[in-house]
C-alpha atoms as a PDB file:
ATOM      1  CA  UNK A   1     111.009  95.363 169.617  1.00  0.00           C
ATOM      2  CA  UNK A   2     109.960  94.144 173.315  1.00  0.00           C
ATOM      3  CA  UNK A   3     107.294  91.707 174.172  1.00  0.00           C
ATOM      4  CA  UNK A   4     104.176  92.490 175.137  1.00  0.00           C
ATOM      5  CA  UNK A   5     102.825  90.302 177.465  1.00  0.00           C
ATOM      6  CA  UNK A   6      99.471  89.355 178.633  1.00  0.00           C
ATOM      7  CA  UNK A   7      98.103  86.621 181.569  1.00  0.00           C
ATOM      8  CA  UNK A   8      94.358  85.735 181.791  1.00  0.00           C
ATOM      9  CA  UNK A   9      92.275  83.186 183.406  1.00  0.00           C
ATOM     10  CA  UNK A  10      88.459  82.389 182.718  1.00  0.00           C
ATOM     11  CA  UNK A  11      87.930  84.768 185.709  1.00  0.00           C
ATOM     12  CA  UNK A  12      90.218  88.114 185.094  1.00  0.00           C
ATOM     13  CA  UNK A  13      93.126  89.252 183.160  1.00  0.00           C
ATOM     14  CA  UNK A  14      95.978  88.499 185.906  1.00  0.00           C
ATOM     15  CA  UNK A  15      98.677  90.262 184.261  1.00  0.00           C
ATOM     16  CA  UNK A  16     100.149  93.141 180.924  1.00  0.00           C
ATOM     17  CA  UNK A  17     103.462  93.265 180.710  1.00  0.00           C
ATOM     18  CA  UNK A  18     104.718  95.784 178.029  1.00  0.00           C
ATOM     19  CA  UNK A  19     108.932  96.001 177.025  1.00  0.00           C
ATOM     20  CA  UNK A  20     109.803  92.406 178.397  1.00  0.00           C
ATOM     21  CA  UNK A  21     113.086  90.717 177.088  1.00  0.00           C
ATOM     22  CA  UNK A  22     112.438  87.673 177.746  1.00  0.00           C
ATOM     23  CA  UNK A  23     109.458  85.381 178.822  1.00  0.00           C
ATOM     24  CA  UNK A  24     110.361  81.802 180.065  1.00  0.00           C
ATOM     25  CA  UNK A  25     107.546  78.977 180.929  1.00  0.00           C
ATOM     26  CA  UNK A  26     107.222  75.386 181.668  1.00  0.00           C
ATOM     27  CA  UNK A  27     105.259  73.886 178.939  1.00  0.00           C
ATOM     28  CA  UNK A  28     103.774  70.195 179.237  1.00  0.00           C
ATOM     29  CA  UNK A  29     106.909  69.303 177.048  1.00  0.00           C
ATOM     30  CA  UNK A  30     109.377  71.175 179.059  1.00  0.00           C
ATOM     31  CA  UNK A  31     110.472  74.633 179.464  1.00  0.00           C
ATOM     32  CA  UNK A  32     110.534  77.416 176.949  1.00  0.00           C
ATOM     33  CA  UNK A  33     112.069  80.864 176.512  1.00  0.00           C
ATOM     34  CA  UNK A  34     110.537  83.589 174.351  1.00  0.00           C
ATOM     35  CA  UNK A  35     113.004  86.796 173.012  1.00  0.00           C
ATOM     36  CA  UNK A  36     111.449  89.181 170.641  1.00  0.00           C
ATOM     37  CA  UNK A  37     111.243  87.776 167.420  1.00  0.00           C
ATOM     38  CA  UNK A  38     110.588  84.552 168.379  1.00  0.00           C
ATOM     39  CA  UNK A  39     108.793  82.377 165.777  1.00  0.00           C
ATOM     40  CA  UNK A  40     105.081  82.046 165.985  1.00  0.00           C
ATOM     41  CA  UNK A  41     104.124  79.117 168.604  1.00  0.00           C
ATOM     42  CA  UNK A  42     101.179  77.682 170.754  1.00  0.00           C
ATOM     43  CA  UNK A  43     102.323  75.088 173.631  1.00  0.00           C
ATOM     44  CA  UNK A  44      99.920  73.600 176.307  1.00  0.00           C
ATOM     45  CA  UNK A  45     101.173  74.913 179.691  1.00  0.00           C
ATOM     46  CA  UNK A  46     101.828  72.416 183.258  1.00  0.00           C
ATOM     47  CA  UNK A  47     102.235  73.514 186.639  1.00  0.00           C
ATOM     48  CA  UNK A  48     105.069  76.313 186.854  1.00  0.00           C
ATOM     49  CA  UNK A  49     106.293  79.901 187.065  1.00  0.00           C
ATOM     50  CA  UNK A  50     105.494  82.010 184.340  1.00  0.00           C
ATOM     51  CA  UNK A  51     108.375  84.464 184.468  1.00  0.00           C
ATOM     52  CA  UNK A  52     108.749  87.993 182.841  1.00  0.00           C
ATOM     53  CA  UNK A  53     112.066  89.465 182.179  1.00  0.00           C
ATOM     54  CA  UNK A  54     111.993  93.283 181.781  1.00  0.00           C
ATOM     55  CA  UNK A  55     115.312  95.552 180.977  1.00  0.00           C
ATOM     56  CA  UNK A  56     117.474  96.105 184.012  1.00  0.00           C
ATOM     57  CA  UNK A  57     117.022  92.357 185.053  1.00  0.00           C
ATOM     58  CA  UNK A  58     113.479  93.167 186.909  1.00  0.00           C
ATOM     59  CA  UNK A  59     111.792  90.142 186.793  1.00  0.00           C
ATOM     60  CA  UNK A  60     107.807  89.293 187.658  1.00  0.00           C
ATOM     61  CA  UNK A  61     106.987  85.841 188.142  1.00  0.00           C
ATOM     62  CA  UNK A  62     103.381  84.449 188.036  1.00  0.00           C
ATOM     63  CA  UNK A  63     101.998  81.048 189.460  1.00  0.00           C
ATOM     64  CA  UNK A  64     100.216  79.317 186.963  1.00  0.00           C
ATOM     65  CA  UNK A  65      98.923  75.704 186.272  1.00  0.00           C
ATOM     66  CA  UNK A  66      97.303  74.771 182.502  1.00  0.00           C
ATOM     67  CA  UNK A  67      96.013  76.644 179.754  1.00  0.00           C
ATOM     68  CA  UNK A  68      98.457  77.339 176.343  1.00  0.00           C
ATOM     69  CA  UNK A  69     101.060  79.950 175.685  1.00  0.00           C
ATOM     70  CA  UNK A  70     100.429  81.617 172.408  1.00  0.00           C
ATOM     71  CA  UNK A  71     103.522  83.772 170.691  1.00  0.00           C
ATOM     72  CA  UNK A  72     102.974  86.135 167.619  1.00  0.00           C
ATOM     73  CA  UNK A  73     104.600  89.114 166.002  1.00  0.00           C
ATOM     74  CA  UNK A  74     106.039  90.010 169.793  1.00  0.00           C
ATOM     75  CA  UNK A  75     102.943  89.372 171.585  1.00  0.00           C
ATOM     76  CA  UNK A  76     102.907  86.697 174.260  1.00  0.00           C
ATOM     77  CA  UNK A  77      99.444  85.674 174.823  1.00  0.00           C
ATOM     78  CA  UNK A  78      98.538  82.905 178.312  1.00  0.00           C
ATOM     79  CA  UNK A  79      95.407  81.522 178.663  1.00  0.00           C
ATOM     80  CA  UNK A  80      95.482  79.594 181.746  1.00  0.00           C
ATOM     81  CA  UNK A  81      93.124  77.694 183.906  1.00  0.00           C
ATOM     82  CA  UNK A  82      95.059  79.136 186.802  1.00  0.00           C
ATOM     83  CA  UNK A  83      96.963  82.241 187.573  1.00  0.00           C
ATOM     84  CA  UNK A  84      98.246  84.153 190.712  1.00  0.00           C
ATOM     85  CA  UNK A  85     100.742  87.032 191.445  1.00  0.00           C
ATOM     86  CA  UNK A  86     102.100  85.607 194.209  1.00  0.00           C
ATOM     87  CA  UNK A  87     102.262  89.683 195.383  1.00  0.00           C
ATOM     88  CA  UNK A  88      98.371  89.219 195.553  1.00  0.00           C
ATOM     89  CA  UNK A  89      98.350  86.478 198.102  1.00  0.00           C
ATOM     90  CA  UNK A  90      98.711  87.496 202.277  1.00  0.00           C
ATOM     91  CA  UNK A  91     101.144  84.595 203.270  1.00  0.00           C
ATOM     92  CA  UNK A  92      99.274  84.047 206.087  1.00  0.00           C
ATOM     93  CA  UNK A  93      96.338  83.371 204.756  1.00  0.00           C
ATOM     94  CA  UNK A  94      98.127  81.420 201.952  1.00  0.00           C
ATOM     95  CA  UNK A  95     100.180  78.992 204.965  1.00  0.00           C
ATOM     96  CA  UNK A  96      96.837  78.348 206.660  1.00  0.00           C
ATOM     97  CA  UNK A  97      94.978  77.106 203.098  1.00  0.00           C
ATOM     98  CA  UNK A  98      98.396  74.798 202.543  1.00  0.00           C
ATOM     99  CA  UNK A  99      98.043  73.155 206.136  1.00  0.00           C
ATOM    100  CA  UNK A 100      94.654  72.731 205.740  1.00  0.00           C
ATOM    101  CA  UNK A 101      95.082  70.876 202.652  1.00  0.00           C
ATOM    102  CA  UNK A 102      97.300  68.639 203.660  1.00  0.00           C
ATOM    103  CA  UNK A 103      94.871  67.935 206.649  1.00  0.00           C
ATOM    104  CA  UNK A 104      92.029  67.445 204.273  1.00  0.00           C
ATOM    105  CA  UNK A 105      94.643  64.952 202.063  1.00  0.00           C
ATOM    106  CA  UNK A 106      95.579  62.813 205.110  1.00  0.00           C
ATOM    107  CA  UNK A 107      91.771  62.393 206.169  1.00  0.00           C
ATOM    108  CA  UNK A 108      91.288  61.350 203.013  1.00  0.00           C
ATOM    109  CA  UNK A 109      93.909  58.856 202.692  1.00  0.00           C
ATOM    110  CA  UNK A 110      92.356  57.108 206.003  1.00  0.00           C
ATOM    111  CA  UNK A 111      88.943  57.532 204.389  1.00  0.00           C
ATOM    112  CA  UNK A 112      90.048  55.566 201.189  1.00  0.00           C
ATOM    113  CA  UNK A 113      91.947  52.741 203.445  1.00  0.00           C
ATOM    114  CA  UNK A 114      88.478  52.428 205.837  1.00  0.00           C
ATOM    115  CA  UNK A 115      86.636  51.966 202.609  1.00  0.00           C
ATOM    116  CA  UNK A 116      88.671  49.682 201.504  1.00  0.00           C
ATOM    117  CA  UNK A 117      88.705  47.579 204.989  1.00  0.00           C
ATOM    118  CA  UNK A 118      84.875  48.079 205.032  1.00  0.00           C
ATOM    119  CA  UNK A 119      84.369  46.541 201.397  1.00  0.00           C
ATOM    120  CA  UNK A 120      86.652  43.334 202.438  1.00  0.00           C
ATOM    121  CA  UNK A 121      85.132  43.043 205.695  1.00  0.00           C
ATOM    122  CA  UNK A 122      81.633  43.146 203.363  1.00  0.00           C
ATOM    123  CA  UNK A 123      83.110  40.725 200.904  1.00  0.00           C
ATOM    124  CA  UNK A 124      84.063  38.396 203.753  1.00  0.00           C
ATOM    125  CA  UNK A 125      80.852  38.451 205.438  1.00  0.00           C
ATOM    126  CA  UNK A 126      79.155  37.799 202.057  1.00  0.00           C
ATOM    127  CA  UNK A 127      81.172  35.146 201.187  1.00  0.00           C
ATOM    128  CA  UNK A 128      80.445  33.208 204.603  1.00  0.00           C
ATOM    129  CA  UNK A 129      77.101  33.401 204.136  1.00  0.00           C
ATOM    130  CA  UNK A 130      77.300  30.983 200.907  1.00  0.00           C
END
């Protein structure tokens, strides 16, 4: 009997697959691969592609980032803090939120090394006052 497969966030169910062969996932521990039949589980999920195998070798693969991975009686079951079809997502769009990111990192990292100039140049001035 095939999997059945289902994806949802706190926001939306992302994804139901129905007749998948094979399910594989990066758990916190590692990655996993579900067949039908598989033995009942529940494993906390990391950062990683969620990807379904259907017959034929079509494959779907979902971004997704924490939440648990539930298997039972051919039923896959992903609650996840974070899911995307990547086929949901202009690239565009998707390029200019990465750059902008990293932008909003690297002022950051100067922020964090100003602070930390500001509090010694505090301390110092404190300290010479005594």
């Amino acid at each position: 009997m095939p999997l059945t497969v289902q994806v949802v966030t706190p926001e939306r169910e992302v994804e139901v697959s129905e007749g998948a062969e094979l399910v594989i996932a990066r758990g916190t521990e590692g990655e996993v691969g579900i067949m039908p039949g598989h033995a009942p589980l529940l494993i906390s999920l990391g950062m990683g592609p969620l990807a379904i195998v259907h017959a034929g070798g079509r494959r779907e693969v979902l971004a997704i980032d924490g939440g648990f991975l539930q298997v039972s009686r051919d039923q896959v079951i992903v609650l996840a803090e974070y899911a995307v079809n990547p086929a949901e997502v202009d690239a565009s769009d998707h390029s200019a939120r990465i750059d902008d990111l990293k932008r909003r990192i690297a002022a950051e990292a100067e922020a964090e090394d100003l602070k930390r100039q500001l509090a010694r140049a505090e301390l110092v001035h404190d300290l010479a006052r005594v």
